[in-house]
C-alpha atoms as a PDB file:
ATOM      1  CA  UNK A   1     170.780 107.919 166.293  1.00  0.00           C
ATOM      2  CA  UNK A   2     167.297 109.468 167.619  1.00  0.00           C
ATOM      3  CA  UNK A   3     167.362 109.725 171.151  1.00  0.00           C
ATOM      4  CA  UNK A   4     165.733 106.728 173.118  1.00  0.00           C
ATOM      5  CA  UNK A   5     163.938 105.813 176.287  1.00  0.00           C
ATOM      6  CA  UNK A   6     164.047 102.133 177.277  1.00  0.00           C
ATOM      7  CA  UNK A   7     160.722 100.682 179.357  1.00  0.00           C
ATOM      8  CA  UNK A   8     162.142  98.448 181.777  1.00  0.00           C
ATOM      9  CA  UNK A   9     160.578  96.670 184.608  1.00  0.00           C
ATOM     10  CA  UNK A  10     159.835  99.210 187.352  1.00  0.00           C
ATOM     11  CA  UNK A  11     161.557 102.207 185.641  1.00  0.00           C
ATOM     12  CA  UNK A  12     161.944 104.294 182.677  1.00  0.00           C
ATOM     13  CA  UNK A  13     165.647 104.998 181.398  1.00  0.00           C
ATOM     14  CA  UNK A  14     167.282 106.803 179.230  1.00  0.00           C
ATOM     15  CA  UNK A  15     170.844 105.246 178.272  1.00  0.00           C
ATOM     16  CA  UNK A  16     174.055 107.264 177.982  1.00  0.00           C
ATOM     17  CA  UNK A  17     175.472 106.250 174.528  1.00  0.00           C
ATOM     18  CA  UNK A  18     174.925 104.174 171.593  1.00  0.00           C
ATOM     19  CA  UNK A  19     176.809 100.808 173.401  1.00  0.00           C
ATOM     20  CA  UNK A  20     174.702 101.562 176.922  1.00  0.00           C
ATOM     21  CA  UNK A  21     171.337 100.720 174.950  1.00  0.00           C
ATOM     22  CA  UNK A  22     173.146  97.624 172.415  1.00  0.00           C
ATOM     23  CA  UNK A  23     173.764  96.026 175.747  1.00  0.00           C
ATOM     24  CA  UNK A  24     170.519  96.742 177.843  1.00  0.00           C
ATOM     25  CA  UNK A  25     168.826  95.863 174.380  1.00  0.00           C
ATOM     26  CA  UNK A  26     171.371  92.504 174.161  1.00  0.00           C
ATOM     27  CA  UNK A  27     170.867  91.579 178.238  1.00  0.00           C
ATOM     28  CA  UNK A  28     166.715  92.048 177.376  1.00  0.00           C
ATOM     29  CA  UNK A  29     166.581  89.912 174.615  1.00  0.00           C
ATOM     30  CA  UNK A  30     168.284  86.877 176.344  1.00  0.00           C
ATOM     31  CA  UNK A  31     164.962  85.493 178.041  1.00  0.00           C
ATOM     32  CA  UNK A  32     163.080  86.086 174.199  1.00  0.00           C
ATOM     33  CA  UNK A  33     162.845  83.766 171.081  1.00  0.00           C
ATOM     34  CA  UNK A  34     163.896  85.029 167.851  1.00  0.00           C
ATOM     35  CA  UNK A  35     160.289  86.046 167.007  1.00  0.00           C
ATOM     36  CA  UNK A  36     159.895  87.887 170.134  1.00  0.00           C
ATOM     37  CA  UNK A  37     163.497  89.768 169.171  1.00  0.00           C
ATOM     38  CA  UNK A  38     162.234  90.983 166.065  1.00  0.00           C
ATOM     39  CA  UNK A  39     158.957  92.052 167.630  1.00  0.00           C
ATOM     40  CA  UNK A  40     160.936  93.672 170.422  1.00  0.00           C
ATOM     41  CA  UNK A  41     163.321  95.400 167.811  1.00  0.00           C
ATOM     42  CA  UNK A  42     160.553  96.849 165.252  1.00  0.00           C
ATOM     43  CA  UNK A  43     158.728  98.336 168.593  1.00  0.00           C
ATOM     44  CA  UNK A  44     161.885 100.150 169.515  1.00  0.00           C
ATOM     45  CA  UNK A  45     163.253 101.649 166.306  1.00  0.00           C
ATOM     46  CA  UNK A  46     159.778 102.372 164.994  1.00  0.00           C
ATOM     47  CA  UNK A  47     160.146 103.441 161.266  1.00  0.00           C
ATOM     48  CA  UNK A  48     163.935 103.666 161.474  1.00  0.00           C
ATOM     49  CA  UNK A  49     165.012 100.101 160.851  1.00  0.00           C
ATOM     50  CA  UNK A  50     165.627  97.926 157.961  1.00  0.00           C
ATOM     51  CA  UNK A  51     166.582  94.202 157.311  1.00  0.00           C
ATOM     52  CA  UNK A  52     169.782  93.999 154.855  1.00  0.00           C
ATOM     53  CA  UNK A  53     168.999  90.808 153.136  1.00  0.00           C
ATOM     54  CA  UNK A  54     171.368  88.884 150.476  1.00  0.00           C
ATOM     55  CA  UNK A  55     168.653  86.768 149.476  1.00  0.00           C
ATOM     56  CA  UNK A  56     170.754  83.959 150.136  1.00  0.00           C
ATOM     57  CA  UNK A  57     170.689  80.473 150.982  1.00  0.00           C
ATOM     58  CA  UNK A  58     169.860  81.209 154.327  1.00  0.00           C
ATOM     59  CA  UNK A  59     167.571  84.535 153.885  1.00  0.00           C
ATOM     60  CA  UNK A  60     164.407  83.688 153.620  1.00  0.00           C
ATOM     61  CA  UNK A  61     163.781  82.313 157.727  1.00  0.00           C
ATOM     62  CA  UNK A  62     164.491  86.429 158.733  1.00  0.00           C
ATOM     63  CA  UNK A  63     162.485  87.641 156.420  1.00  0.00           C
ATOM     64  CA  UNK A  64     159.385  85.731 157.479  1.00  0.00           C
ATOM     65  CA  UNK A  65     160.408  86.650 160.940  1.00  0.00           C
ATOM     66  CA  UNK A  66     159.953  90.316 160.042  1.00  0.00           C
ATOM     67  CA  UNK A  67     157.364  90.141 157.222  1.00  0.00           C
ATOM     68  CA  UNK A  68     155.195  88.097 159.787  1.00  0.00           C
ATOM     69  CA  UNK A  69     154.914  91.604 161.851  1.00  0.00           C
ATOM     70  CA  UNK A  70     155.768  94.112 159.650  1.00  0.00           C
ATOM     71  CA  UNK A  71     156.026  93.331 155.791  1.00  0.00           C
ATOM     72  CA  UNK A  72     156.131  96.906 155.176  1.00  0.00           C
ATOM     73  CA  UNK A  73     159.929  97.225 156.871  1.00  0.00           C
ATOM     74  CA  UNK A  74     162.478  98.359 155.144  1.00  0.00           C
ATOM     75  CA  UNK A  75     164.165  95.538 152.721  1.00  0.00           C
ATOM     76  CA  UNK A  76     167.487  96.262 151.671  1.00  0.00           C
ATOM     77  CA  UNK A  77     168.992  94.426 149.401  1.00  0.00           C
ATOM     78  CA  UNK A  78     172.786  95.005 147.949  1.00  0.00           C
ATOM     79  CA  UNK A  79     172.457  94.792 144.308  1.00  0.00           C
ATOM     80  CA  UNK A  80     176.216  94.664 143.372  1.00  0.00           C
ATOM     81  CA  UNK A  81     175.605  94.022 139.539  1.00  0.00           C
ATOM     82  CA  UNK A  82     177.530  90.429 140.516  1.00  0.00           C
ATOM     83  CA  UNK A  83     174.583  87.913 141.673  1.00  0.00           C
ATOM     84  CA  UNK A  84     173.695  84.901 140.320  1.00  0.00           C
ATOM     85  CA  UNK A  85     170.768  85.158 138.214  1.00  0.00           C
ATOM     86  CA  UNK A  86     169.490  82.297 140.433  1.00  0.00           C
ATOM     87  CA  UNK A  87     169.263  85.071 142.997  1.00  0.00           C
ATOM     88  CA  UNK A  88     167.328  87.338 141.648  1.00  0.00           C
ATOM     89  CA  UNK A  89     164.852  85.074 140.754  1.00  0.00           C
ATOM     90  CA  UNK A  90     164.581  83.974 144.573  1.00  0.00           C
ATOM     91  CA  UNK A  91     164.072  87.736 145.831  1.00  0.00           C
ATOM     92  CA  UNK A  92     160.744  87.886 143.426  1.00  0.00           C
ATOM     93  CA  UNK A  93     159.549  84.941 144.657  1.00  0.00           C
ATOM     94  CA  UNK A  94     160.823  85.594 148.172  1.00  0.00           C
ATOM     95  CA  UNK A  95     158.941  89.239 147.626  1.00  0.00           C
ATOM     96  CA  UNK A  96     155.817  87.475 146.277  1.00  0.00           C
ATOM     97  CA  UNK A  97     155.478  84.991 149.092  1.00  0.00           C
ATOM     98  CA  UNK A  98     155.971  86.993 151.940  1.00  0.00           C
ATOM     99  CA  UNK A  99     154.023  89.821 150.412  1.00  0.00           C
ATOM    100  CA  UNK A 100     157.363  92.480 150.892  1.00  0.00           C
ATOM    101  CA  UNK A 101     156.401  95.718 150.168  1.00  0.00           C
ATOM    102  CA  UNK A 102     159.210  97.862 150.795  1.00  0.00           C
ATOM    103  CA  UNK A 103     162.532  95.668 149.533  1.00  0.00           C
ATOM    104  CA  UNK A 104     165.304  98.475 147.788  1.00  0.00           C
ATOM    105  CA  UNK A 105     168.145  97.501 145.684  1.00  0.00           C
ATOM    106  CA  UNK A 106     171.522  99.103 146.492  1.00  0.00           C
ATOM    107  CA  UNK A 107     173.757  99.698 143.874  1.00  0.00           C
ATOM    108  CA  UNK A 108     177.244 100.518 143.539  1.00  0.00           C
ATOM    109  CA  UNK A 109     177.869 104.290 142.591  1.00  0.00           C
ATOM    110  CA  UNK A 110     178.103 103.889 138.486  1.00  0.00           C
ATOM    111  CA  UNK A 111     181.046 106.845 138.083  1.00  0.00           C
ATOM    112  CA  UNK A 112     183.119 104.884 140.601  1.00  0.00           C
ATOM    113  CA  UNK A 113     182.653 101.955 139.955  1.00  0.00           C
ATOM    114  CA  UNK A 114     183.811 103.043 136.439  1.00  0.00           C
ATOM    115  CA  UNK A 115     186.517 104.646 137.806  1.00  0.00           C
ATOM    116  CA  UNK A 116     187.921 102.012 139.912  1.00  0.00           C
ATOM    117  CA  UNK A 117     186.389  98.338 138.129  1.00  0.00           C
ATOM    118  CA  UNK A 118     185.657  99.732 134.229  1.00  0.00           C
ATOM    119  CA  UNK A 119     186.352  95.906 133.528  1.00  0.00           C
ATOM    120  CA  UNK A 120     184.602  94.796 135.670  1.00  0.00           C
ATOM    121  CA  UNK A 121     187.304  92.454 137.251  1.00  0.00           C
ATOM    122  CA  UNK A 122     188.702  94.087 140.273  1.00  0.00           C
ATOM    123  CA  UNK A 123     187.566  90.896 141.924  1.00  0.00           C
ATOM    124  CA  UNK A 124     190.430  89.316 140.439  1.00  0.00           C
ATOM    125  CA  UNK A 125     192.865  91.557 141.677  1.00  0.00           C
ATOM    126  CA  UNK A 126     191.584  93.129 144.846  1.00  0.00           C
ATOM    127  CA  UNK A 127     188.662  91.336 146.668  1.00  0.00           C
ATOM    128  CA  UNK A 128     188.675  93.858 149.328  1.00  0.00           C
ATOM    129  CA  UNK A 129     188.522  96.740 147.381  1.00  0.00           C
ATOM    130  CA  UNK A 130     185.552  95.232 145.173  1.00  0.00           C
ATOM    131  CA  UNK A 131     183.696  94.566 148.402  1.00  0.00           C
ATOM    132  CA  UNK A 132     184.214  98.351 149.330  1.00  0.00           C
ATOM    133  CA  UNK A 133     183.177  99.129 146.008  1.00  0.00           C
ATOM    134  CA  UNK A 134     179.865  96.683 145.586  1.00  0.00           C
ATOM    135  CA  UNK A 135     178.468  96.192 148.684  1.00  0.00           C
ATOM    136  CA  UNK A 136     180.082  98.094 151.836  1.00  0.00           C
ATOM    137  CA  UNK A 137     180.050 102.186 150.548  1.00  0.00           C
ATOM    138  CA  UNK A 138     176.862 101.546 148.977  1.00  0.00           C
ATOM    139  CA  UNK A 139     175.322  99.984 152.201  1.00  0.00           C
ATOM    140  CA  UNK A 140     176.682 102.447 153.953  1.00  0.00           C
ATOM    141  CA  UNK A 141     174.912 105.173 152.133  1.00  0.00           C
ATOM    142  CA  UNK A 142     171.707 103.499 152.320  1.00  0.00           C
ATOM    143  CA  UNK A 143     171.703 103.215 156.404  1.00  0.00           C
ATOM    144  CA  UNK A 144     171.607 106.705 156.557  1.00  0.00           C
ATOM    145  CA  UNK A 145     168.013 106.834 157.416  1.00  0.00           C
ATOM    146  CA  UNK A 146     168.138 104.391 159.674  1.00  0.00           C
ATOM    147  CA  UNK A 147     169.467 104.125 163.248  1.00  0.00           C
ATOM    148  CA  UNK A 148     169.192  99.845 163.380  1.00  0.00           C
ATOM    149  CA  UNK A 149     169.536  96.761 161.009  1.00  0.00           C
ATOM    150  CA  UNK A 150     168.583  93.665 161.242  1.00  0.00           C
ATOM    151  CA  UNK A 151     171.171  90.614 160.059  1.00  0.00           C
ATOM    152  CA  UNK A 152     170.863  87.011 159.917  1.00  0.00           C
ATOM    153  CA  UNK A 153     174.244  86.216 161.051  1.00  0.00           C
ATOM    154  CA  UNK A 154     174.747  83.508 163.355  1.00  0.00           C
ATOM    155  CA  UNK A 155     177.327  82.064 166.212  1.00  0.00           C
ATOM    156  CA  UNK A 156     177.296  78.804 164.240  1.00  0.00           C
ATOM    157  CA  UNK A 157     178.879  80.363 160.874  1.00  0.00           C
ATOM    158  CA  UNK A 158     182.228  80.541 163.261  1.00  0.00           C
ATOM    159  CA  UNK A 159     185.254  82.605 162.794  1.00  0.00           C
ATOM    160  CA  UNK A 160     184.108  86.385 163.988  1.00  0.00           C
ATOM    161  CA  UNK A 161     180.299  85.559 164.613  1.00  0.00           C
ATOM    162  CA  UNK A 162     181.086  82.840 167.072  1.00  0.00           C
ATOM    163  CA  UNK A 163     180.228  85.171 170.000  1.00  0.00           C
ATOM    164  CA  UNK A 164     177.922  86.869 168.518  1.00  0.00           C
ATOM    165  CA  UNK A 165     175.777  89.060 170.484  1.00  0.00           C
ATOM    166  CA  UNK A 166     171.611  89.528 169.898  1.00  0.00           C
ATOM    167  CA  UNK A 167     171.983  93.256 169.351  1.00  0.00           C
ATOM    168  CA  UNK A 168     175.688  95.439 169.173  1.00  0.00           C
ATOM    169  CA  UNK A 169     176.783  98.476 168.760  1.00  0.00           C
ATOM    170  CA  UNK A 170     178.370  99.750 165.577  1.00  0.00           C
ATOM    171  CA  UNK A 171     178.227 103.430 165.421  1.00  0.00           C
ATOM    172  CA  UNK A 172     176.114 104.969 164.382  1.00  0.00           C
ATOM    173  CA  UNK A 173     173.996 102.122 164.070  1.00  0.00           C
ATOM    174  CA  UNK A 174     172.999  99.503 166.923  1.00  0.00           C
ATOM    175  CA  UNK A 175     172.745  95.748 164.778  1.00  0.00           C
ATOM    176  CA  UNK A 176     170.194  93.501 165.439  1.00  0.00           C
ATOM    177  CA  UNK A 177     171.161  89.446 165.239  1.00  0.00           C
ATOM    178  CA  UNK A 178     167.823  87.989 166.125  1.00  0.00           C
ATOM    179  CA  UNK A 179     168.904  84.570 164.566  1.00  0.00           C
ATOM    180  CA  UNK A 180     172.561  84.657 166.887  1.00  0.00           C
ATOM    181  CA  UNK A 181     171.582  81.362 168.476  1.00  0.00           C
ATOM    182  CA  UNK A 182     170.159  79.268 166.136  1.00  0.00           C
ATOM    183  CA  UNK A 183     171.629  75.975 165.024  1.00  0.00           C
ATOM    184  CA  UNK A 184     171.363  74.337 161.381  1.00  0.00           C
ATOM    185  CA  UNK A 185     168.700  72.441 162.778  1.00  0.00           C
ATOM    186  CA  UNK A 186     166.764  75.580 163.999  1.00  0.00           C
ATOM    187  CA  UNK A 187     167.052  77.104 160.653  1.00  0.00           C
ATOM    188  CA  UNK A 188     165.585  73.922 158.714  1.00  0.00           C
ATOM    189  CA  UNK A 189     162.752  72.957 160.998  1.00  0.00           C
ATOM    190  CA  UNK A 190     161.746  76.677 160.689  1.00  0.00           C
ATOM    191  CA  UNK A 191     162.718  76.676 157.182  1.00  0.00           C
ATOM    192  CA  UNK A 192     160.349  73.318 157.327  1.00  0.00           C
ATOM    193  CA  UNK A 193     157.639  74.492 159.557  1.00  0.00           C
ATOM    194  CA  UNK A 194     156.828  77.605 157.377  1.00  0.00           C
ATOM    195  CA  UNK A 195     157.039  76.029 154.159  1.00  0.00           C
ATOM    196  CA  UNK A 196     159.607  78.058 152.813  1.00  0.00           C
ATOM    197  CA  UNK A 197     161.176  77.957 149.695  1.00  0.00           C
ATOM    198  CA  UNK A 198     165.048  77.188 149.185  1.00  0.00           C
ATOM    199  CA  UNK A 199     167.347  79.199 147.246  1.00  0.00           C
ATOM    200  CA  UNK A 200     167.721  77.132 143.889  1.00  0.00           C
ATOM    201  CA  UNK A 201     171.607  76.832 144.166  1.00  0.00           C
ATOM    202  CA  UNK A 202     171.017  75.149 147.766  1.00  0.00           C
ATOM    203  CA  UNK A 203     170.410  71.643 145.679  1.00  0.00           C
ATOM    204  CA  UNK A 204     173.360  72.605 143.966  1.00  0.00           C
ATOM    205  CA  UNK A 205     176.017  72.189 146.938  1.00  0.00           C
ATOM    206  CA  UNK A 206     175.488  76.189 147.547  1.00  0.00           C
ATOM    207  CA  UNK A 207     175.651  76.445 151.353  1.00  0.00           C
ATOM    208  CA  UNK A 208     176.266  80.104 151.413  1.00  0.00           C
ATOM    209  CA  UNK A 209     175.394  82.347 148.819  1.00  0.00           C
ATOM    210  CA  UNK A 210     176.723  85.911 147.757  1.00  0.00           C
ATOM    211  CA  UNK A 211     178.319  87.106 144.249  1.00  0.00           C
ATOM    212  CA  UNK A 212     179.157  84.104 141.325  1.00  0.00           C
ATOM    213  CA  UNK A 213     182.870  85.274 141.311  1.00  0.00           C
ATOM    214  CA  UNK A 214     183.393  84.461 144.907  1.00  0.00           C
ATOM    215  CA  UNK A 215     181.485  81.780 146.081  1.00  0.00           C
ATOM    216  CA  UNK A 216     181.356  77.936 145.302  1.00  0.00           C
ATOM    217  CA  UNK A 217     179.885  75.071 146.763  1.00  0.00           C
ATOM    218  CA  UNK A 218     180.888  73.269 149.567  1.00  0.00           C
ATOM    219  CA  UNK A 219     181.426  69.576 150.390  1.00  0.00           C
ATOM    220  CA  UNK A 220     179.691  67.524 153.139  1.00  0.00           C
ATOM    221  CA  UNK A 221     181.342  68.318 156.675  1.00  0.00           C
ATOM    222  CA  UNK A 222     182.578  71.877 155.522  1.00  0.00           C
ATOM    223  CA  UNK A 223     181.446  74.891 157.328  1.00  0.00           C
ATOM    224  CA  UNK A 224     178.547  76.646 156.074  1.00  0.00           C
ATOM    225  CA  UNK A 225     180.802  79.377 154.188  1.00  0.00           C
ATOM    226  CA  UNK A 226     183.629  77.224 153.241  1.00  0.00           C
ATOM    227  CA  UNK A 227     182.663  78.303 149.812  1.00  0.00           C
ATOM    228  CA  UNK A 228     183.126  82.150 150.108  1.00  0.00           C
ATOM    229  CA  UNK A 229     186.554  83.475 148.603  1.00  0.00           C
ATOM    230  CA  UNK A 230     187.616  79.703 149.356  1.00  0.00           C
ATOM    231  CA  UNK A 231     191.320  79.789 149.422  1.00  0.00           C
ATOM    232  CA  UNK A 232     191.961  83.161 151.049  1.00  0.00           C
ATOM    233  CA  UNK A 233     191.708  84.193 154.465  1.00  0.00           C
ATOM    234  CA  UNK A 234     188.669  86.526 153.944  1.00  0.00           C
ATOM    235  CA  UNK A 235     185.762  85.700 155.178  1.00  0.00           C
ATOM    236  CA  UNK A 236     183.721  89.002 155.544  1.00  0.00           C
ATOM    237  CA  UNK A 237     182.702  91.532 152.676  1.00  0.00           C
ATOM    238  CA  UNK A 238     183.204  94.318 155.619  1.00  0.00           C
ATOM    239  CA  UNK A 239     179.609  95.552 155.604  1.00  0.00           C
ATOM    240  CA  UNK A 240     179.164  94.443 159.255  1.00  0.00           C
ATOM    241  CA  UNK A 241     182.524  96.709 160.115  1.00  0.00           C
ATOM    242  CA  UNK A 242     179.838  99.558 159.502  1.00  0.00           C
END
């Protein structure tokens, strides 16, 4: 983390540690709109932030947000060799639409993940430990360069995002939730408003979207990710315990 000096009103200070600035950064950004967070964000971790995107039923609102200022951010996208093809096909047109210039894939390292999954089935078996493998080490790697990411989580997915705050620590990184308070009426009148384009399993019953082995669709009345690893108690990959 590059060392930072915050512009408030009156002043100009420098905080003490990484959870000092989430939380002057989080206290700021309750008076601003989700545009006016991203704006806010880009402007303070010039040219060492990124977006992690899934390209998921739920993606594309964020990266308007930050395409609308900066299409040139960072785009990272966790390729874990599992998608549907479905979603694939939404990042190009995502990438077209919004004119993306800068969107990475991620991949798994390929001499561990023949080490550990040479079958390519340690979903089956260990769900954890194929998250670790596919999306959380690799991620991990990735945010090297960077000392913030943006996420589209959201207080009304429930479970551990239902306090969620606008920006958090989580050394060495400070996470930036500029979509926290939105409701599923927020997201489709901006998904409306913007004419933007729905993932292609949404008409399916997809609510949430991530690899084909773990997700399904979910019934009327169920939480938006009722249909990731439905029947376990997981309900995070573990890239946002980075």
């Amino acid at each position: 983390m590059t060392a930072a000096v915050l512009k408030l009103p009156g002043a100009v200070y420098a905080p003490t540690s990484l959870e000092e600035r989430a939380a002057i950064l989080d206290a700021e950004a309750g008076s601003l709109t989700a545009p006016e967070i991203v704006e806010r964000a880009l402007g303070e971790f010039v040219g060492r932030i990124a977006l992690v995107s899934s390209f998921g039923a739920e993606s594309a609102a964020l990266l308007h947000l930050v395409a609308s200022v900066d299409p040139a951010t960072p785009v990272l996208f966790i390729d874990t060799n599992k998608h549907f093809v479905q979603t694939h096909a939404y990042r190009e047109e995502l990438v077209h639409a919004l004119k993306l210039t800068n969107v990475r894939s991620i991949f798994p390292d390929a001499d561990e993940t023949a080490e550990i999954d040479p079958k390519g089935d340690l979903w089956k078996r260990d769900n954890d430990a194929c998250c670790a493998l596919r999306k959380v080490r690799p991620l991990g790697k990735a945010l090297a360069e960077f000392d913030a990411w943006f996420t589209g989580r959201k207080r009304m997915h429930g479970n551990l995002r239902a306090h969620l705050p606008i920006a958090e620590a989580a050394e060495p990184h400070i996470k930036i939730n500029p979509l926290a308070r939105w409701s599923p009426d927020d997201l489709k009148d901006y998904m409306t408003a913007q004419a933007l384009p729905p993932h292609p399993l949404v008409e399916t019953g997809f609510s949430s979207i991530g690899c084909w082995p773990c997700t399904a669709p979910t019934a009327p009345g169920d939480d938006a990710r009722a249909g990731r690893w439905r029947g376990l108690s997981k309900t995070e990959c573990g890239i946002h315990r980075l």
